[in-house]
PDB file of N, CA and C in Angstrom:
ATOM      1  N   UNK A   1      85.528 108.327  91.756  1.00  0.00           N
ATOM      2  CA  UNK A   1      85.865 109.369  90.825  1.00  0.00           C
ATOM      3  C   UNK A   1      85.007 110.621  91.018  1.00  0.00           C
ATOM      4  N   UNK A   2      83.966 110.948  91.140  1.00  0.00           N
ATOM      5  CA  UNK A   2      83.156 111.446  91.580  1.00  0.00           C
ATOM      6  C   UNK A   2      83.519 112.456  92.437  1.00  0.00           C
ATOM      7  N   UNK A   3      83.862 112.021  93.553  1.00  0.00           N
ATOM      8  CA  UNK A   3      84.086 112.707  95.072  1.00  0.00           C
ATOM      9  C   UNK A   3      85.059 113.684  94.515  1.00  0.00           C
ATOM     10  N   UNK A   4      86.487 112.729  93.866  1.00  0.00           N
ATOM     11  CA  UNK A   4      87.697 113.780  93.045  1.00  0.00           C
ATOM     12  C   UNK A   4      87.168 114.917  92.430  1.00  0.00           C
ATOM     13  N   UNK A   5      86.338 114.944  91.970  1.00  0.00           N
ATOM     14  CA  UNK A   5      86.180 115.786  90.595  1.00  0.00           C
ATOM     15  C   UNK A   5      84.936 116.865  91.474  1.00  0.00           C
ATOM     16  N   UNK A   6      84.219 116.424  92.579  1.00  0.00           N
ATOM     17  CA  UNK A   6      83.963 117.261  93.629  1.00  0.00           C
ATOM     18  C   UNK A   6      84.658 118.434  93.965  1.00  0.00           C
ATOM     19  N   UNK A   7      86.227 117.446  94.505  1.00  0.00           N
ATOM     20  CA  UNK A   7      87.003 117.803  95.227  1.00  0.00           C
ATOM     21  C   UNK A   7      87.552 119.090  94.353  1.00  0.00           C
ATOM     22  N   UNK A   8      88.241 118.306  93.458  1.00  0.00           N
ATOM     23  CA  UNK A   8      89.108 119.321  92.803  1.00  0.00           C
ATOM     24  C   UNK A   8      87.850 120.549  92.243  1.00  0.00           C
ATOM     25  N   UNK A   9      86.678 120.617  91.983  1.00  0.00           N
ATOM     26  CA  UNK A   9      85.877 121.354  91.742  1.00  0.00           C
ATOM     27  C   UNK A   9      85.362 122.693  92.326  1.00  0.00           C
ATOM     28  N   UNK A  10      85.227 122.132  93.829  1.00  0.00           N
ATOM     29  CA  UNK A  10      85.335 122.798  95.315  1.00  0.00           C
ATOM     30  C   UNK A  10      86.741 123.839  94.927  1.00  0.00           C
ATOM     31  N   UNK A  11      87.974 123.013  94.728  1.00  0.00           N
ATOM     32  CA  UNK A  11      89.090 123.528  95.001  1.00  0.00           C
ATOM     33  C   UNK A  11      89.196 124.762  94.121  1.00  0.00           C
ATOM     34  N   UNK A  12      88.661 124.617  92.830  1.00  0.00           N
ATOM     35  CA  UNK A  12      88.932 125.792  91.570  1.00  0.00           C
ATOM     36  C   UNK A  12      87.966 126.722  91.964  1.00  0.00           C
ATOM     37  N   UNK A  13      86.780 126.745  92.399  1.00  0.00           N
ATOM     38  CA  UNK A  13      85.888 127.796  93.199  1.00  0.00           C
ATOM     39  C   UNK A  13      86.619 128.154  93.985  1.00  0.00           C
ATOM     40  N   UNK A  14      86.682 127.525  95.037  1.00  0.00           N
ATOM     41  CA  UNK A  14      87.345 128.638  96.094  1.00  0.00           C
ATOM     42  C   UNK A  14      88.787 129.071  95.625  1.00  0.00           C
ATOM     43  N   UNK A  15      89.051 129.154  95.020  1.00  0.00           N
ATOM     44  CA  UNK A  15      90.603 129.145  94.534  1.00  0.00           C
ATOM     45  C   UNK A  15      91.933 128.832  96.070  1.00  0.00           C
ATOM     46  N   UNK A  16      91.584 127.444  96.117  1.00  0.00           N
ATOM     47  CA  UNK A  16      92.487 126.771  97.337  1.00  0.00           C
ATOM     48  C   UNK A  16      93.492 125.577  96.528  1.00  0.00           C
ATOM     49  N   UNK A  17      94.324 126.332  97.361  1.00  0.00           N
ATOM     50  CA  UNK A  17      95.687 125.216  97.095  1.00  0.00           C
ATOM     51  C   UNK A  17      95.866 123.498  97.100  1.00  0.00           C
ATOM     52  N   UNK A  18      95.954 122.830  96.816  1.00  0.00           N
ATOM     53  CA  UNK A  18      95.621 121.464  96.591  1.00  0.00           C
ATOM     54  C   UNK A  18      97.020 120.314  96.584  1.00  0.00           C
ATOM     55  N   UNK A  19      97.772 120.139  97.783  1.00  0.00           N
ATOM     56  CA  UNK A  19      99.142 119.718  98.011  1.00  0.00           C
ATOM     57  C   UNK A  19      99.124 118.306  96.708  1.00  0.00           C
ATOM     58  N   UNK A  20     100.140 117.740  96.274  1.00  0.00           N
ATOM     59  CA  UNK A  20     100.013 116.290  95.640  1.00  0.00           C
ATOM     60  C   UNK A  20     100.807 115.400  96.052  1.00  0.00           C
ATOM     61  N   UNK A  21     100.786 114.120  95.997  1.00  0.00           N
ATOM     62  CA  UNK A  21     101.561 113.151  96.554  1.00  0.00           C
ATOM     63  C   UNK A  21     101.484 112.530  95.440  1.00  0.00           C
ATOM     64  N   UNK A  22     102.816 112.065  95.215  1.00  0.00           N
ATOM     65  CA  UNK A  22     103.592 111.059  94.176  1.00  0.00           C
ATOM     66  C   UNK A  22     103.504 109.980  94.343  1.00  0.00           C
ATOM     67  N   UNK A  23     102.746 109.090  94.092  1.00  0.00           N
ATOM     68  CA  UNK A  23     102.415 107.700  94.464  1.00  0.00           C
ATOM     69  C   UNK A  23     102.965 106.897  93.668  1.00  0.00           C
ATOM     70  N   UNK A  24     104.035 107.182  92.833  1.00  0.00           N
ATOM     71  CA  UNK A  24     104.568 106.201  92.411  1.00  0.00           C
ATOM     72  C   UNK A  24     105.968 106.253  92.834  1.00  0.00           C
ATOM     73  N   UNK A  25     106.382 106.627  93.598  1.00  0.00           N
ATOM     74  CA  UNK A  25     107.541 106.769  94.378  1.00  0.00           C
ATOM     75  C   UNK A  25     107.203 106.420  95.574  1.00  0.00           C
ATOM     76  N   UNK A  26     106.268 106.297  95.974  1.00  0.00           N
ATOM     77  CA  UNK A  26     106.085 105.808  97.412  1.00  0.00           C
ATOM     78  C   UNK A  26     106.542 104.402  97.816  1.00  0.00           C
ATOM     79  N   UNK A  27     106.436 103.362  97.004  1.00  0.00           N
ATOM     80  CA  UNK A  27     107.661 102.015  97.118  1.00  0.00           C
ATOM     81  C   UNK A  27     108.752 102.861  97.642  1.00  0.00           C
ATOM     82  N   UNK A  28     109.335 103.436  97.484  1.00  0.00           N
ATOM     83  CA  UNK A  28     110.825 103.874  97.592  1.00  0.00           C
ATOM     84  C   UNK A  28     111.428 104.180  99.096  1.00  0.00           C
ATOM     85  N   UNK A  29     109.971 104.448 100.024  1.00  0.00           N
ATOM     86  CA  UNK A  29     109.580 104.875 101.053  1.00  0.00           C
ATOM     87  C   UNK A  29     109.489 103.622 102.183  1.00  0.00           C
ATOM     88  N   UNK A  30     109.893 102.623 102.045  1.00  0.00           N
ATOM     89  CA  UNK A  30     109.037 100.846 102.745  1.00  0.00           C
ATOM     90  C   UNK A  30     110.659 101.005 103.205  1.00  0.00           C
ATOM     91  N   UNK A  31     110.933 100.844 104.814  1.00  0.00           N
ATOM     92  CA  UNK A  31     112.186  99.778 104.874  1.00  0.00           C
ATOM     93  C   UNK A  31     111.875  98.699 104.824  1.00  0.00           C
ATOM     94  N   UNK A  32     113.114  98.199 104.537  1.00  0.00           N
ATOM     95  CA  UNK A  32     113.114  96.678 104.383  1.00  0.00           C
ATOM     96  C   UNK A  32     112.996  95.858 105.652  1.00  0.00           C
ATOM     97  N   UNK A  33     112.169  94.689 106.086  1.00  0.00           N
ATOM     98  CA  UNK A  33     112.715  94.167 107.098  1.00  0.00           C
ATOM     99  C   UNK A  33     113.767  93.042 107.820  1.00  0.00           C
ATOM    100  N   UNK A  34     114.000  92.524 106.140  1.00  0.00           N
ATOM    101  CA  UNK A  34     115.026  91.603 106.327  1.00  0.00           C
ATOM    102  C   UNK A  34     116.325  92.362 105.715  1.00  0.00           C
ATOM    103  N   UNK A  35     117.391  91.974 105.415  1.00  0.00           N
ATOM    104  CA  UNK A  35     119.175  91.944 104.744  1.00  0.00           C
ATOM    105  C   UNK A  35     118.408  91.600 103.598  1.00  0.00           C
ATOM    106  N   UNK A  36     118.638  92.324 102.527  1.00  0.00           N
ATOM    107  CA  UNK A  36     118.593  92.359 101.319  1.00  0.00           C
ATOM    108  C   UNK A  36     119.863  92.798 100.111  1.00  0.00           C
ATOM    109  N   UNK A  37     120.417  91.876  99.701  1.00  0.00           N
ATOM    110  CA  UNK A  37     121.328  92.094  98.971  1.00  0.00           C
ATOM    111  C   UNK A  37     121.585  91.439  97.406  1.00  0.00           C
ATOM    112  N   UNK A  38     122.004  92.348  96.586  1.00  0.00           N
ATOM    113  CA  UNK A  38     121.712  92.932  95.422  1.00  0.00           C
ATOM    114  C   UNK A  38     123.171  93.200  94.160  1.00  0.00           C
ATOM    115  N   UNK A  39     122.968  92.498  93.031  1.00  0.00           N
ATOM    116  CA  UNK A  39     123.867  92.996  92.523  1.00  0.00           C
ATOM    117  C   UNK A  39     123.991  94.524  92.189  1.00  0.00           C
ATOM    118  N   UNK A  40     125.395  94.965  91.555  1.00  0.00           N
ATOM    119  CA  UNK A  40     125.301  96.672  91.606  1.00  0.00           C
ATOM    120  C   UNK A  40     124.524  97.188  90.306  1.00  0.00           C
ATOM    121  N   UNK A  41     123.745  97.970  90.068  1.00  0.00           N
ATOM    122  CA  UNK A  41     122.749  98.540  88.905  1.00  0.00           C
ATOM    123  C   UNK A  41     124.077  98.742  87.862  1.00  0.00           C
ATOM    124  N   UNK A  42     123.512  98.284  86.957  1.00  0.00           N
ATOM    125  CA  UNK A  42     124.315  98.464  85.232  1.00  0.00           C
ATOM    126  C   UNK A  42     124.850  99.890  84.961  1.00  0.00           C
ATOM    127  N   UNK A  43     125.781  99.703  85.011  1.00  0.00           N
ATOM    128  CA  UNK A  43     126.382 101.569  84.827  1.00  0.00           C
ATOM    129  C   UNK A  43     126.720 102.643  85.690  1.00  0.00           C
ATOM    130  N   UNK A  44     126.409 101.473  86.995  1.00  0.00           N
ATOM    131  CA  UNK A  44     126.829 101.745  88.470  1.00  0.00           C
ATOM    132  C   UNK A  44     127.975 100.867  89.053  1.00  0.00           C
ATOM    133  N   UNK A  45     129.099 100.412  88.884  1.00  0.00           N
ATOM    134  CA  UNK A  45     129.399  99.316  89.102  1.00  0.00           C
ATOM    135  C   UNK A  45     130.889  99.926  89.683  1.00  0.00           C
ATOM    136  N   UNK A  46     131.420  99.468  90.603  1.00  0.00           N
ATOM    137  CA  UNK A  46     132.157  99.968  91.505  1.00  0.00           C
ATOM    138  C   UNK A  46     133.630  99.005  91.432  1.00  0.00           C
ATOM    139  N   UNK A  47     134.736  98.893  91.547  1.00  0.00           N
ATOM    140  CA  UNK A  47     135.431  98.237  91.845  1.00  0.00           C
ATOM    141  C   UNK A  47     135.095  96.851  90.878  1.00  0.00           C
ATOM    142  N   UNK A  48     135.129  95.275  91.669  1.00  0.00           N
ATOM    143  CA  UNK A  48     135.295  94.022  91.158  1.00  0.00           C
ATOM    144  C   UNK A  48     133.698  93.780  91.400  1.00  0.00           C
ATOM    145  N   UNK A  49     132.496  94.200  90.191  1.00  0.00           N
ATOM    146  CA  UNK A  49     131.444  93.939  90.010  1.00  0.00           C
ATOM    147  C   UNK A  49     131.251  92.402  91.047  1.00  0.00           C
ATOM    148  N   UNK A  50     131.480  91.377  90.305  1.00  0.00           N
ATOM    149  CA  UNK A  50     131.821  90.005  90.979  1.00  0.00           C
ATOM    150  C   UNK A  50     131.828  90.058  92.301  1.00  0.00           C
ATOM    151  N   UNK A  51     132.648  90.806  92.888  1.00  0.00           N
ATOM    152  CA  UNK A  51     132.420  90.917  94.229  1.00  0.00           C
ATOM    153  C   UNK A  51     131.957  91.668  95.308  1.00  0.00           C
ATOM    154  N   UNK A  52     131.638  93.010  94.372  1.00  0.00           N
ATOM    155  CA  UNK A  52     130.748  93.669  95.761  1.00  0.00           C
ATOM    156  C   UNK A  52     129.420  93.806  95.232  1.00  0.00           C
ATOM    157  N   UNK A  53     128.919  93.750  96.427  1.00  0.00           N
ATOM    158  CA  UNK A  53     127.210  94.010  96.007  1.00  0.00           C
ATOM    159  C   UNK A  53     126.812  95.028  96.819  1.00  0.00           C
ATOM    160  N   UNK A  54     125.197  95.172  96.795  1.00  0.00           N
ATOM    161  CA  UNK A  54     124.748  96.482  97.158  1.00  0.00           C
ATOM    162  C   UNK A  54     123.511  95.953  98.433  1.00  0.00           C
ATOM    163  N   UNK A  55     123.768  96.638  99.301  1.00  0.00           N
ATOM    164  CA  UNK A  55     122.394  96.511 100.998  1.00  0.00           C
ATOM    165  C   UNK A  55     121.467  96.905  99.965  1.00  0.00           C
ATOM    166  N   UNK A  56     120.473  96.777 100.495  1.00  0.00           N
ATOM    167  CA  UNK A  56     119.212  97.696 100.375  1.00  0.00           C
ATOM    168  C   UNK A  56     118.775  98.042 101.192  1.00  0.00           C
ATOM    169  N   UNK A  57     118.637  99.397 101.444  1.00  0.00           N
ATOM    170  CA  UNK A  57     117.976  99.805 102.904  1.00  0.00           C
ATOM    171  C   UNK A  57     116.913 100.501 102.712  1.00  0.00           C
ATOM    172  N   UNK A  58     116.101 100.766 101.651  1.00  0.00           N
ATOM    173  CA  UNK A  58     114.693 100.200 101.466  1.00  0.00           C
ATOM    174  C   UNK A  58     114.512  99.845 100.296  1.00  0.00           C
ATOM    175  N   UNK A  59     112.845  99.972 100.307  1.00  0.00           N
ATOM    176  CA  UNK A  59     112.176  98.687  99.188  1.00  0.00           C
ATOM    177  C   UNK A  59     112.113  99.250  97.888  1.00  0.00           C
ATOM    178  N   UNK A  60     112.528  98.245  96.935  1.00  0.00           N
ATOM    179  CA  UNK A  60     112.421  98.747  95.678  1.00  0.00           C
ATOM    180  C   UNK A  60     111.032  98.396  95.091  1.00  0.00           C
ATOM    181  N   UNK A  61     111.117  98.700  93.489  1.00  0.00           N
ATOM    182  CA  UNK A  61     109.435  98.082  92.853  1.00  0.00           C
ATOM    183  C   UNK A  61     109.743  96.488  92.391  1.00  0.00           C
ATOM    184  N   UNK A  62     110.681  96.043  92.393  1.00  0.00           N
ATOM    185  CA  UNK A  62     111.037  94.628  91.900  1.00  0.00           C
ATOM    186  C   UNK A  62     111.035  93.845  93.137  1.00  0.00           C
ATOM    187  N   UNK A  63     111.381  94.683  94.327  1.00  0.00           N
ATOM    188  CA  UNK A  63     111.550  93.568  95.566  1.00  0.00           C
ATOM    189  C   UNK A  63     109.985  92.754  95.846  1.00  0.00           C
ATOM    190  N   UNK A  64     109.911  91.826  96.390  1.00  0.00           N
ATOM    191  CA  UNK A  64     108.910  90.985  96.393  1.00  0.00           C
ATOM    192  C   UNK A  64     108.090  91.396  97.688  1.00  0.00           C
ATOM    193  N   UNK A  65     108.583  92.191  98.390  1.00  0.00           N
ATOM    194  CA  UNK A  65     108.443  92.990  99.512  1.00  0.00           C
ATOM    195  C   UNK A  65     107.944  94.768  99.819  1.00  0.00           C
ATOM    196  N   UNK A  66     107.778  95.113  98.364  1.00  0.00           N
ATOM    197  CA  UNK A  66     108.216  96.264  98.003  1.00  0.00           C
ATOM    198  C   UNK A  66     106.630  96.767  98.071  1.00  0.00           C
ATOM    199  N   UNK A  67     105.405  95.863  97.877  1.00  0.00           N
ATOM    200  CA  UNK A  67     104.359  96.660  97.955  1.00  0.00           C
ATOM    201  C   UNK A  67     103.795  96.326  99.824  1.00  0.00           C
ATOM    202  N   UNK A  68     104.569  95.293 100.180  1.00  0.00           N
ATOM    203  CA  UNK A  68     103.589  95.029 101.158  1.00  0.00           C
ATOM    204  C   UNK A  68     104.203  96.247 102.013  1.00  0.00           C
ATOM    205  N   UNK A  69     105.381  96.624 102.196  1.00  0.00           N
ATOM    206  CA  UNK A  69     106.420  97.559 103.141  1.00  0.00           C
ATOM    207  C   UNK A  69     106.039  98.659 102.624  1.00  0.00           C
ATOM    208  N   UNK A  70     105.031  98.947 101.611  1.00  0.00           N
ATOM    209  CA  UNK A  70     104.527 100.411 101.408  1.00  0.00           C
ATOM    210  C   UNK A  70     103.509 100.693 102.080  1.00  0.00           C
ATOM    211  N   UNK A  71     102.844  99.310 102.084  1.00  0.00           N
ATOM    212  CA  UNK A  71     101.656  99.080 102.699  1.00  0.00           C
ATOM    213  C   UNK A  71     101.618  99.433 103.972  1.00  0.00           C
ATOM    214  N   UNK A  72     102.227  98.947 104.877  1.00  0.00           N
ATOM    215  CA  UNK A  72     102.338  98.770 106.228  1.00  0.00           C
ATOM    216  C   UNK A  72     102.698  99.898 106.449  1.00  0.00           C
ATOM    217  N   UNK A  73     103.971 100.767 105.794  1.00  0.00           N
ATOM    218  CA  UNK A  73     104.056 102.704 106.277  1.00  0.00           C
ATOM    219  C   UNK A  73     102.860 102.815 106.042  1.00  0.00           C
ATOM    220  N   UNK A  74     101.928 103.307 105.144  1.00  0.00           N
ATOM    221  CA  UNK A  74     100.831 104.065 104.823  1.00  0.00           C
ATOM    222  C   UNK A  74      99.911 103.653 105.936  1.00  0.00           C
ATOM    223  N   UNK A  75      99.908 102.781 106.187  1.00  0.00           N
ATOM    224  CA  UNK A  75      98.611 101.877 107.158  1.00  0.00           C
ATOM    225  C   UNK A  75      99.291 102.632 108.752  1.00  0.00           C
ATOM    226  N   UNK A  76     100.906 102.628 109.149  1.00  0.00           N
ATOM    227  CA  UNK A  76     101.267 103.281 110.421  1.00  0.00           C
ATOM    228  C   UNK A  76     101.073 104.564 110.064  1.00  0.00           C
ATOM    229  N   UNK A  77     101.137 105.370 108.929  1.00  0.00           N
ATOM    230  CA  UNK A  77     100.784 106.394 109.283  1.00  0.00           C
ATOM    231  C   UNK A  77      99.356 107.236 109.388  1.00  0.00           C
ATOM    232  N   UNK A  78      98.773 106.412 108.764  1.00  0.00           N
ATOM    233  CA  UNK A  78      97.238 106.778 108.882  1.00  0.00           C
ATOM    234  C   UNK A  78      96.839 106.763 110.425  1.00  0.00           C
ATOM    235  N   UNK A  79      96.918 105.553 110.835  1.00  0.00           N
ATOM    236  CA  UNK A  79      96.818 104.871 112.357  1.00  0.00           C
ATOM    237  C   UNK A  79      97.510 106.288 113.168  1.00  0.00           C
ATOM    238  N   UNK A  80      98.599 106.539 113.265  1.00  0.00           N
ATOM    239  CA  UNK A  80      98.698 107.616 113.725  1.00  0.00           C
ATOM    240  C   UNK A  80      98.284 108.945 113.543  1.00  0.00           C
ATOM    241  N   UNK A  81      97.465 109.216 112.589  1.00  0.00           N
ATOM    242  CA  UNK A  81      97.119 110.367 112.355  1.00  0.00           C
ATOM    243  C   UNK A  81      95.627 110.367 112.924  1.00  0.00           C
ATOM    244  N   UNK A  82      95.175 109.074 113.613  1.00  0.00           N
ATOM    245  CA  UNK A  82      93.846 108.829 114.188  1.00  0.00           C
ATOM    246  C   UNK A  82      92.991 108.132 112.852  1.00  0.00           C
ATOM    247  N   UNK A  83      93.390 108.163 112.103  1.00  0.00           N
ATOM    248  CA  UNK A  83      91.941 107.299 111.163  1.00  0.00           C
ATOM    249  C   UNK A  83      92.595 105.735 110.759  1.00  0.00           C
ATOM    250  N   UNK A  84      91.050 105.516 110.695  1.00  0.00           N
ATOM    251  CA  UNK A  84      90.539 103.885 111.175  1.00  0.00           C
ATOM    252  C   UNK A  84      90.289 103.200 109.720  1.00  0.00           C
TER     253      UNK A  84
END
């Protein structure tokens, strides 16, 4: 907490711009790596509910998969950006 309050401190002195990232949308961001299929969301429902369902072609916050596939982007993209 500390370092933040540095940070953002630094930032209001110099009067510098300070980008933000939405981290609670970032689940939303994981593909999936298996076939994941899904009934259709309540109030979304298409045709014969009963019979069609929905892919997922990425990870939601309920999928059981959904933090580790956030995980693993954030971790490839760090790795590519050079830090360890």
């Amino acid at each position: 907490m500390p370092t933040i309050r540095t940070i953002l401190t630094l930032a209001a002195i110099e009067d510098l711009h300070l980008p933000s990232v939405d981290i609670l949308h970032a689940y939303l961001n994981g593909k999936m790596e298996v076939d994941v299929y899904m009934e259709q969301p309540e109030g979304f429902t298409q045709g014969n509910p009963k019979e069609l369902v929905c892919l997922l072609d990425k990870a939601l916050y309920e999928a059981k998969q959904g933090s580790r596939q956030w995980n693993k982007k954030m971790h490839d993209v760090l790795t590519e950006l050079g830090l360890t």
